[in-house]
Protein backbone atom coordinates (compact mmCIF):
# COMPACT_ATOMS: atom_id res chain seq x y z
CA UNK A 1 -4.38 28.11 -31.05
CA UNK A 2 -3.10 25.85 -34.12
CA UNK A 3 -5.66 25.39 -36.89
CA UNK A 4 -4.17 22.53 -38.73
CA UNK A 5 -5.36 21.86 -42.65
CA UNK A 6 -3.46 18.41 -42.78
CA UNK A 7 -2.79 15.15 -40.28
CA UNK A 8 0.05 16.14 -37.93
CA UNK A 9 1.16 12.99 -36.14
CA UNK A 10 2.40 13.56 -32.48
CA UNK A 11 2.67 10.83 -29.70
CA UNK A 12 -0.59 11.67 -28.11
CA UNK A 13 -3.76 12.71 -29.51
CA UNK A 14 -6.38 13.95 -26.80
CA UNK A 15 -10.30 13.84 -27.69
CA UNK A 16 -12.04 16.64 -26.12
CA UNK A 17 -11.69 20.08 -24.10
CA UNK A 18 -14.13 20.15 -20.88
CA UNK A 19 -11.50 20.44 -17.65
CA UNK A 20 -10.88 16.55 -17.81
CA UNK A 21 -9.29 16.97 -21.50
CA UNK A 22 -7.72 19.67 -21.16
CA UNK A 23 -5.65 19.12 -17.83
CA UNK A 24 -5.14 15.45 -19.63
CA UNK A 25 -3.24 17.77 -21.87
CA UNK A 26 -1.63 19.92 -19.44
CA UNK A 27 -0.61 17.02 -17.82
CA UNK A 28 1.46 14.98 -20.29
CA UNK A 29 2.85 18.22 -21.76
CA UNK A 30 4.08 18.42 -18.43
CA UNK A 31 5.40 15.18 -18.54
CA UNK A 32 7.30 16.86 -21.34
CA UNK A 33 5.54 15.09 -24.12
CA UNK A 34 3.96 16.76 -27.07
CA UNK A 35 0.04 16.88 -27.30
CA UNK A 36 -2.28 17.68 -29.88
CA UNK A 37 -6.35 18.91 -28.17
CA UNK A 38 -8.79 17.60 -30.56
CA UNK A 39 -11.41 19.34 -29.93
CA UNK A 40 -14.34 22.28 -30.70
CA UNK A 41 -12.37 25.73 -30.22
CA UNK A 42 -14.01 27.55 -26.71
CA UNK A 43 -16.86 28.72 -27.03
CA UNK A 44 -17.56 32.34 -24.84
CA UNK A 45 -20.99 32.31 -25.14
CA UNK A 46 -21.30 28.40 -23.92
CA UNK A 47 -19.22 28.99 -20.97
CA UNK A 48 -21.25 32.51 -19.94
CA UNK A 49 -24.63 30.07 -20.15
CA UNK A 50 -22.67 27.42 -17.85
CA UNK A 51 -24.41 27.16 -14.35
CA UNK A 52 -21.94 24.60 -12.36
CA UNK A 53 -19.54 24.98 -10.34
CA UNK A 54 -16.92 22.22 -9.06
CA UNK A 55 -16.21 21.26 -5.62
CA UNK A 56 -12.51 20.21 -6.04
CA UNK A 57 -11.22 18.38 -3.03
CA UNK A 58 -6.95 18.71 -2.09
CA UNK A 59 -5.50 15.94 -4.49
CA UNK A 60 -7.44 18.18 -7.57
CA UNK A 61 -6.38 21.66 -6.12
CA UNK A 62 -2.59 20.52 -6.23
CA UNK A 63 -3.08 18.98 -9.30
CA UNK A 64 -4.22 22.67 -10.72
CA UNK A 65 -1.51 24.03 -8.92
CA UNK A 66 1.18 21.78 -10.27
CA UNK A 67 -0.12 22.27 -14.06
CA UNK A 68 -0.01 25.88 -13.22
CA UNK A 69 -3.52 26.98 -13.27
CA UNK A 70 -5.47 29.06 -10.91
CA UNK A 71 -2.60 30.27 -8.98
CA UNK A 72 -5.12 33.09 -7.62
CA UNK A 73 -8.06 31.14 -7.17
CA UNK A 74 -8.45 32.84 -3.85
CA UNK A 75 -10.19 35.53 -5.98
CA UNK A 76 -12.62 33.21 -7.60
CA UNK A 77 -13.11 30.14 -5.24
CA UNK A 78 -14.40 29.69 -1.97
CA UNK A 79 -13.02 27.73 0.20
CA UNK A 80 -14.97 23.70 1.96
CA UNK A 81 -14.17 23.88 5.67
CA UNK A 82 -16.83 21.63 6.77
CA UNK A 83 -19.72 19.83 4.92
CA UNK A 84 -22.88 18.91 7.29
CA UNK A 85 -25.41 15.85 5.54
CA UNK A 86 -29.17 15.90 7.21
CA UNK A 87 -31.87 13.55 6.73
CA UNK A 88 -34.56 15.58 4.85
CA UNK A 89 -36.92 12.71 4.11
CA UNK A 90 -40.47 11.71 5.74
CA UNK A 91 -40.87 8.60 7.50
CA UNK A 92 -40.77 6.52 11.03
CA UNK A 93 -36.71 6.63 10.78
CA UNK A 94 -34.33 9.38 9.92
CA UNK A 95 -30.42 9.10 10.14
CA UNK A 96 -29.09 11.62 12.68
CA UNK A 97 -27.09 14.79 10.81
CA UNK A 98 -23.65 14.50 10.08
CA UNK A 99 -20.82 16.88 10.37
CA UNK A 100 -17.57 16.73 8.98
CA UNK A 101 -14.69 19.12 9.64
CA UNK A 102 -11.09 19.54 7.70
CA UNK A 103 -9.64 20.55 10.98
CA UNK A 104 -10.83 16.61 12.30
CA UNK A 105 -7.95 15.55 10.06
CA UNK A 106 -5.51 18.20 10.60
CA UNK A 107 -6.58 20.07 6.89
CA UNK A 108 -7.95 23.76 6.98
CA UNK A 109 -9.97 23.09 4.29
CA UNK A 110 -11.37 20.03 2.11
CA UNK A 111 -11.16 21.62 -0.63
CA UNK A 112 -12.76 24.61 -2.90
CA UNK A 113 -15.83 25.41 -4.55
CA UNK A 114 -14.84 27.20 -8.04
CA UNK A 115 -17.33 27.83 -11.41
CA UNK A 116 -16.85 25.79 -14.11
CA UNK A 117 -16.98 28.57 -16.76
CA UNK A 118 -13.88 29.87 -14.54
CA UNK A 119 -11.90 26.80 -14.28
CA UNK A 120 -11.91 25.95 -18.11
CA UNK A 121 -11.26 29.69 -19.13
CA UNK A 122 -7.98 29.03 -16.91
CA UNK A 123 -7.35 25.68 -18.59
CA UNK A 124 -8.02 26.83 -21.87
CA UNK A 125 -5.51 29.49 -21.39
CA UNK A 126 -3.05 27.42 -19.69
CA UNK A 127 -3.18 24.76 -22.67
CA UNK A 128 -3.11 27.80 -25.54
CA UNK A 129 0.23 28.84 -23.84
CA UNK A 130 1.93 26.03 -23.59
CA UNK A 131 4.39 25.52 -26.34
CA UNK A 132 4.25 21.23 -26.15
CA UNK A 133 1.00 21.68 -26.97
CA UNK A 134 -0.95 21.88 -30.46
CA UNK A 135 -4.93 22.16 -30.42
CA UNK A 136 -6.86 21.60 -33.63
CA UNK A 137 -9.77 23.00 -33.48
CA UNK A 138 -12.95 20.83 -35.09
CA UNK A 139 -16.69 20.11 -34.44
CA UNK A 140 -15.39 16.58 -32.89
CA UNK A 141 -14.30 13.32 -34.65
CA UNK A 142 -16.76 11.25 -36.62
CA UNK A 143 -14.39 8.18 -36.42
CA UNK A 144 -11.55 6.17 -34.99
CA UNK A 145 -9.58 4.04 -36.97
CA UNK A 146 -6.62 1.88 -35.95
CA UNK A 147 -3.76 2.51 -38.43
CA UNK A 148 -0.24 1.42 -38.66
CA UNK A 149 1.67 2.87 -35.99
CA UNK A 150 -0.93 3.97 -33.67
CA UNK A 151 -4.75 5.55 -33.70
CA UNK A 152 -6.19 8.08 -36.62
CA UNK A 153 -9.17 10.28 -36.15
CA UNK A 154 -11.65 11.11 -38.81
CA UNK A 155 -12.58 14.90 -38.16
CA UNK A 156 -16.27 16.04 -38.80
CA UNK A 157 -14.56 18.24 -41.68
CA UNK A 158 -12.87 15.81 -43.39
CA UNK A 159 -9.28 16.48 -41.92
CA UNK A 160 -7.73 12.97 -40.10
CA UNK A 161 -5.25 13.52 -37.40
CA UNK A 162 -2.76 10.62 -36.05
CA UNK A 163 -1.24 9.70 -33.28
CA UNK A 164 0.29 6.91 -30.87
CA UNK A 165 -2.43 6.87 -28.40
CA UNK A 166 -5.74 8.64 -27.28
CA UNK A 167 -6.87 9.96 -24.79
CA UNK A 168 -10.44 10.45 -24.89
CA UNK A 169 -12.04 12.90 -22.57
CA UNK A 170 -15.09 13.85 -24.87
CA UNK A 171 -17.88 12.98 -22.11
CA UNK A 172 -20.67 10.84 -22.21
CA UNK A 173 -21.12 10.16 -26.10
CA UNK A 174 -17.86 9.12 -26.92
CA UNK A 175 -17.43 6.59 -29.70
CA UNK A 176 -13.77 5.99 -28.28
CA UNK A 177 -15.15 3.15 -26.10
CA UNK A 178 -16.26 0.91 -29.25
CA UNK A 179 -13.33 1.68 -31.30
CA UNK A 180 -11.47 0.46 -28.41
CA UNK A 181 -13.66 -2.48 -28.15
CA UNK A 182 -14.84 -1.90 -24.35
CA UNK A 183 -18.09 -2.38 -23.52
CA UNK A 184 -19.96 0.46 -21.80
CA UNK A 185 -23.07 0.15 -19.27
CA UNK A 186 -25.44 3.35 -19.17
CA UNK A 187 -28.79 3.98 -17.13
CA UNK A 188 -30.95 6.49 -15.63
CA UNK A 189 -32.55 7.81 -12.46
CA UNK A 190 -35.74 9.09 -12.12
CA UNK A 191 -34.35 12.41 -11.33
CA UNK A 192 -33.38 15.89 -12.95
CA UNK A 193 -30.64 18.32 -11.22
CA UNK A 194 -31.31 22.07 -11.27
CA UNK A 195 -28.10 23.78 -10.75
CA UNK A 196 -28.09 28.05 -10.21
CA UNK A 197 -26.25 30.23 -7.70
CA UNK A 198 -28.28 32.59 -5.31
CA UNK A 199 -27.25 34.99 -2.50
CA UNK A 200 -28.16 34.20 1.30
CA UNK A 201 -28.42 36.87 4.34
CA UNK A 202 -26.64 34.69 6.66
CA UNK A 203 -23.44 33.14 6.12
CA UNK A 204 -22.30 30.13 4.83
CA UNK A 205 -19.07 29.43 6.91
CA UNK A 206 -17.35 27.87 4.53
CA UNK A 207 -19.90 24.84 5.21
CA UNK A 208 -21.46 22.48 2.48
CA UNK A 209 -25.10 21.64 3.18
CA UNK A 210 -26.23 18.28 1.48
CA UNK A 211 -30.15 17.82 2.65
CA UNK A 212 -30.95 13.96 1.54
CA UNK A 213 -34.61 14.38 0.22
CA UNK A 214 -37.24 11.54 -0.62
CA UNK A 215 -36.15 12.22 -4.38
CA UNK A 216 -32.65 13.27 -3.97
CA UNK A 217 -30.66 15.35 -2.58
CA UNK A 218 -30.47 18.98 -2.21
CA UNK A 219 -26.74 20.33 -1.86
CA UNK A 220 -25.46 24.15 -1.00
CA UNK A 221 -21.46 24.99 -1.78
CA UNK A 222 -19.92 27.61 -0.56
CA UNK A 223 -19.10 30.92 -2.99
CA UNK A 224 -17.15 33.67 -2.86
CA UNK A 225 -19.08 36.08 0.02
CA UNK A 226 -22.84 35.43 1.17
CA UNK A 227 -23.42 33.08 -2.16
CA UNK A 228 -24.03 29.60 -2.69
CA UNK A 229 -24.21 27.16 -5.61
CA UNK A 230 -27.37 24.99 -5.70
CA UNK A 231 -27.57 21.57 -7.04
CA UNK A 232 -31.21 20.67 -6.52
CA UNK A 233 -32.12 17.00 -7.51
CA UNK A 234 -35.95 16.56 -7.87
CA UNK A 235 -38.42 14.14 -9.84
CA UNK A 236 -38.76 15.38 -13.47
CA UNK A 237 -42.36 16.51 -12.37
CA UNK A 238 -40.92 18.53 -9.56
CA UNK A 239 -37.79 20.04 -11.53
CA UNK A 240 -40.23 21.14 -14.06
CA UNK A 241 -42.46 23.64 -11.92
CA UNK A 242 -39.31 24.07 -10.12
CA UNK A 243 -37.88 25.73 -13.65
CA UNK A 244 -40.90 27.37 -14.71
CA UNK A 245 -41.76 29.52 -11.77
CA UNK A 246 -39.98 32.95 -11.34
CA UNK A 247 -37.21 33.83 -9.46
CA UNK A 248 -39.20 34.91 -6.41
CA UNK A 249 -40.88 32.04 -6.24
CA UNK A 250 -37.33 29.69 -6.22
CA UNK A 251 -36.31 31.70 -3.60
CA UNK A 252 -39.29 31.28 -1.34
CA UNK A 253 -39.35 27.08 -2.08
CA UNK A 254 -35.24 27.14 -1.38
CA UNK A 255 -35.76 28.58 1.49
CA UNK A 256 -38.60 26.85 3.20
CA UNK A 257 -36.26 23.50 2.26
CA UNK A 258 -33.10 25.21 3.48
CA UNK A 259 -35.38 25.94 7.23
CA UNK A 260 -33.64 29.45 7.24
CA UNK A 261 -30.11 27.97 7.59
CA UNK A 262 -28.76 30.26 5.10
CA UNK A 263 -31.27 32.92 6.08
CA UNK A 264 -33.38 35.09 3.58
CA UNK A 265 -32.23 34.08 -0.37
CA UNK A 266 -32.90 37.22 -1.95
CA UNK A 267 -30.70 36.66 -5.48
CA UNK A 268 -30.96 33.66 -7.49
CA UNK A 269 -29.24 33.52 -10.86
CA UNK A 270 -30.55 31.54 -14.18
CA UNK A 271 -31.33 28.26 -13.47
CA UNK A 272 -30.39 25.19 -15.87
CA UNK A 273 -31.28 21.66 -15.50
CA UNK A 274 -29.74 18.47 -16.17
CA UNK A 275 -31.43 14.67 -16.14
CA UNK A 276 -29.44 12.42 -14.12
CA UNK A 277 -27.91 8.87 -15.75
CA UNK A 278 -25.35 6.91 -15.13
CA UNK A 279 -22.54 5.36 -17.44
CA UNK A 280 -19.68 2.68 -16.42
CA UNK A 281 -17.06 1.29 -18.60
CA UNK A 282 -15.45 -1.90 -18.38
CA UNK A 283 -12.10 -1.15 -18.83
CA UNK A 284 -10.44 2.52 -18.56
CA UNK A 285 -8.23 1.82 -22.18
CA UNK A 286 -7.08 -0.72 -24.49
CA UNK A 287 -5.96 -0.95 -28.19
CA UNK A 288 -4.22 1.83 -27.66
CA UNK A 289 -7.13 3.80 -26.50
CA UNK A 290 -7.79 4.86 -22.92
CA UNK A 291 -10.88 6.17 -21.34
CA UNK A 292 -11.20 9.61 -19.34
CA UNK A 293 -13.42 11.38 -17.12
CA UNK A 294 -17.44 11.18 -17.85
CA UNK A 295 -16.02 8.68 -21.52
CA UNK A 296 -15.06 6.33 -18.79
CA UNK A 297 -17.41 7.03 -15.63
CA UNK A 298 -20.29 9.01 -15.05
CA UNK A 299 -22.05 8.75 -11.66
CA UNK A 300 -25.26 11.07 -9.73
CA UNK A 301 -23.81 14.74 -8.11
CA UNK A 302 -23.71 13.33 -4.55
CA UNK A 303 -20.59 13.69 -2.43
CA UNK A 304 -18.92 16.14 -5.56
CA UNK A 305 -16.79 12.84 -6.73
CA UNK A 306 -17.25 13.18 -10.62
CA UNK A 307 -15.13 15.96 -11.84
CA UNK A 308 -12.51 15.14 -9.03
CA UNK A 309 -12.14 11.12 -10.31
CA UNK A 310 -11.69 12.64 -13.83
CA UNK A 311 -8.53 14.93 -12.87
CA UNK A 312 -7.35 11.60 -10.74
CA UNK A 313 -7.39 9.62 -14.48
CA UNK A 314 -5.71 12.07 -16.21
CA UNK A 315 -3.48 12.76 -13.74
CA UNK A 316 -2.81 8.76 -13.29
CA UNK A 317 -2.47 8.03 -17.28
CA UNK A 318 0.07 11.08 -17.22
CA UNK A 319 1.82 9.13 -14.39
CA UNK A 320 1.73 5.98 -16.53
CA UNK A 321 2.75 7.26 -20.27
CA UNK A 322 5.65 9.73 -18.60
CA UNK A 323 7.24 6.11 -17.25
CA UNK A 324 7.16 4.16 -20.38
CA UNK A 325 8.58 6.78 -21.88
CA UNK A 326 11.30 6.31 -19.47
CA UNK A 327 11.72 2.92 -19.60
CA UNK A 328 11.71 3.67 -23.38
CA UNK A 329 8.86 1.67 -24.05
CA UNK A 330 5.75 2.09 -26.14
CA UNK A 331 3.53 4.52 -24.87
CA UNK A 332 0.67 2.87 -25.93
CA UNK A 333 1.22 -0.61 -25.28
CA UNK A 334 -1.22 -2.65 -23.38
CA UNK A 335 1.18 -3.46 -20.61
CA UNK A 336 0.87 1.11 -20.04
CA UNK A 337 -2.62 0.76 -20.46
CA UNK A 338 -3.14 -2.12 -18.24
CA UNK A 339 -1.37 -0.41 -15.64
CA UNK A 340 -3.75 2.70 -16.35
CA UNK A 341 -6.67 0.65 -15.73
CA UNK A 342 -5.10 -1.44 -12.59
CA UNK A 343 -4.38 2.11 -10.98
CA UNK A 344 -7.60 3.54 -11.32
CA UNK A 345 -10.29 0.92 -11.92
CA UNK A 346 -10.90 -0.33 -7.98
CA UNK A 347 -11.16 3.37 -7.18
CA UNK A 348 -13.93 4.35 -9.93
CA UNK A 349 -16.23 1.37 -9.37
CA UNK A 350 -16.12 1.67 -5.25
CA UNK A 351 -16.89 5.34 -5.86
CA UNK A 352 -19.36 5.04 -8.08
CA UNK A 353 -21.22 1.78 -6.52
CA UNK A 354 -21.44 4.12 -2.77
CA UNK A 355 -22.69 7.01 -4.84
CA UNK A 356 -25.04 4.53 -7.03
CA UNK A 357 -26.12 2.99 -3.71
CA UNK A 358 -26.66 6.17 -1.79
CA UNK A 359 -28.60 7.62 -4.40
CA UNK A 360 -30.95 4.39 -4.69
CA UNK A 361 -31.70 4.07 -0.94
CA UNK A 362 -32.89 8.09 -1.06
CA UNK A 363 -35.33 7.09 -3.57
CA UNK A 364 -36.41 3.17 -1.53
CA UNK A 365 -39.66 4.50 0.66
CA UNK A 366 -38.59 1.27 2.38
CA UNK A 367 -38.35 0.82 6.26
CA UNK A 368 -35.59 -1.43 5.94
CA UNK A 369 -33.64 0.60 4.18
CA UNK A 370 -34.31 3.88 6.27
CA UNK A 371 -33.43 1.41 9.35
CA UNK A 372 -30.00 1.00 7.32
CA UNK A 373 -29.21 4.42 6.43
CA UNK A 374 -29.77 5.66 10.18
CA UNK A 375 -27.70 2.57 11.66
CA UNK A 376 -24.72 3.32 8.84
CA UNK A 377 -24.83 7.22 10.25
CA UNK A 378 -24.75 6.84 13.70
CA UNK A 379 -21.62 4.13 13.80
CA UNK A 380 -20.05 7.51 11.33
CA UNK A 381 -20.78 9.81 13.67
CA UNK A 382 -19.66 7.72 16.96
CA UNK A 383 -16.26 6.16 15.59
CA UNK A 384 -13.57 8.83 14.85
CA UNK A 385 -11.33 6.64 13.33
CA UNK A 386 -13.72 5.83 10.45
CA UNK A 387 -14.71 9.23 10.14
CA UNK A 388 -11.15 9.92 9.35
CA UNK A 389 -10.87 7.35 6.74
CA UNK A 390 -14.16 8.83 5.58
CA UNK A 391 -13.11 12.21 5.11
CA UNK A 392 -9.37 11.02 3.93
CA UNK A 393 -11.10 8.72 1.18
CA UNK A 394 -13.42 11.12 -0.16
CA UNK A 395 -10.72 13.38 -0.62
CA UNK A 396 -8.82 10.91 -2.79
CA UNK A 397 -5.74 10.47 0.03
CA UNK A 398 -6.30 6.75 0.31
CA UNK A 399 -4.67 4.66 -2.12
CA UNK A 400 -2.33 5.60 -5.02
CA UNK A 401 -1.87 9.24 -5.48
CA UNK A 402 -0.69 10.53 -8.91
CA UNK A 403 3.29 12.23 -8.68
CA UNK A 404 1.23 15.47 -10.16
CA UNK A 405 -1.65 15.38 -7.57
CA UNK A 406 1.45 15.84 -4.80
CA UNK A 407 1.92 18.90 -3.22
CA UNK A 408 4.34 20.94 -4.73
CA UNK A 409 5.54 18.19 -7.58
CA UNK A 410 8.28 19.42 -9.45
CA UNK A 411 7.43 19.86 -12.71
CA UNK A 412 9.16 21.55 -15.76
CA UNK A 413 8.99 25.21 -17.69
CA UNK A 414 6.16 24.93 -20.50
């Protein structure tokens, strides 16, 4: 890991090192362009506190594979066969359960449940390796100036660093949008998400259970074995006494919710919880300046869509730098990141208006809208072909798919 003491320039300057910013990094080095990672050095102790874990669906597992990471995930993921969506709530209507299977669409799996702690360790090492590559390693950048010949960042140390174009990828607090000059929209939910991991007597088959509660929902993915991780989305109330009661305790409440699907929980690891909100930006880049991953889009854990729309923009900027370059045009011009936005702008907003909307209606005690939600799930579960575009779109297979998010893209020697 480089520990610059003076502004290197290189052609591309990435802000930020969760798994969006550092396969952004992966991926242009790929591309065969040079790459300085901006960004706080990692941090052991941070990623052993780190409860998530990320449902990646195909597109994002070939991405991986293509960048070279994870090539023996088998032995640390667990793979999404099927996922099955019941109507948890009280009231006069409920939507009939829902069951999807990969095999419906000729797939043997959706996808694969992985920890986050595990999947940046393997980025992290992937992007330390990689000779095209250069990360400087800093609390974060304090400011972002436009100077003659592309972007400089003011480091919290004092240190600047320049570069052609940015990619930020620093999460929700970015102040990449405003230097850019886009305007960002944020909100919150009345909601808090308690993620952990337990251990079930009965297995999981490979099956995702999403339980749609009167204050969100309640979601299962499979682990390696007879484990689950747990996204549990409660009012803050609930969450609260949900945190502060012991481990037994969980178990016995997860269960009684679960109706002994999974069986008898009889492990359940630390718990950690997260308040839900919601961020949209109107424009993915510009001024030489584009947005990535939870900078760009941020949207409620329903349907597992985040972290997967974040690989699809790096993957999709990657796409769109790599041909300028070709064409021997400027990297960072607005026509590259107009074509950046056009590629993945219609995809983000439809995404994150159904998950928006979805996560509204659970929390409308309205008949109208419970009349809606059961309607919408019965025409799913009684027209195959639209369960097929269903299960093909919320995989990311409709539409535009990034040359590195193809299976077995060729792709050069670090």
């Amino acid at each position: 890991m480089a520990n610059l003491t003076s502004s290197e320039p290189r052609s591309i300057a990435v802000l930020g090192a969760g798994p969006v910013g550092l396969a952004t990094a992966l991926a242009f080095a790929t591309h065969e362009l040079d790459v300085l990672l901006v960004a706080p050095a990692l941090d052991p102790a941070r990623l052993a506190d780190e409860r998530r874990t990320a449902a990646l669906f195909g597109p994002s597992i070939d991405f991986l594979d293509n960048l070279g990471v994870l090539a023996h995930r088998t032995a640390v993921s667990a793979p999404i066969r099927a996922i099955r969506i019941a109507d948890a709530r009280e009231g006069l209507v409920h939507a009939p359960e829902m069951a999807f299977h990969a095999r419906e669409i000729g797939r043997e799996a959706f996808g694969s449940n992985i920890s986050n702690a595990v999947l940046v360790k393997a980025l992290a090492d992937a992007v330390m390796a990689h000779g095209r590559i250069t990360w400087i390693s800093t609390p974060g950048a304090t400011a972002i100036t436009h100077a003659p010949g592309g972007i400089q960042l003011k480091l919290a140390e004092g240190r600047t660093v320049d570069a052609r174009l940015l990619a930020a990828a620093d999460g929700r607090l970015s102040i990449a949008p405003r230097a850019a000059g886009i305007s960002v929209r944020r909100w919150s939910y009345p909601q808090v998400a308690i993620a952990t991991t337990f251990h079930h007597s009965r297995p999981h088959r490979d099956t995702v259970i999403e339980l749609h509660g009167a204050h969100g929902p309640l979601t299962t993915v499979p682990l390696a074995g007879d484990s689950s991780s747990l996204v549990w989305v409660e009012t803050p109330d609930a969450a609260r006494a949900l945190l502060d009661i012991d481990a037994e305790a969980f178990a016995a409440h997860l269960e009684e919710r679960l109706q002994g699907v999974l069986g008898t929980i009889d492990t359940v690891g630390p718990r950690a919880s997260y308040p839900l909100s919601a961020l949209a930006a109107s424009r993915m880049g510009a001024s030489a300046i584009a947005l990535l991953g939870e900078a760009a889009h941020v949207i409620p854990p329903i349907g597992a869509q985040g972290l997967n729309l974040g690989l699809r923009d790096a993957a999709a900027l990657a796409d769109c730098v790599a041909d300028a370059r070709t064409r021997g045009a400027d990297i960072a011009s607005d026509e590259v990141l107009e074509a950046y936005h056009r590629m993945r702008s219609i995809d983000v907003a439809a995404r994150s208006a159904s998950i928006d909307a979805l996560n509204r209606s659970l929390l409308a005690d309205m008949l109208p809208v419970d009349v809606f939600r059961s309607l919408t799930a019965r025409l799913i579960a009684g027209l195959h072909p639209l369960r097929q575009l269903l299960m093909h779109g919320g995989m990311g297979y409709v539409g535009h798919l990034p040359r590195l998010m193809r299976p077995n893209a060729p792709r050069p020697s670090p």
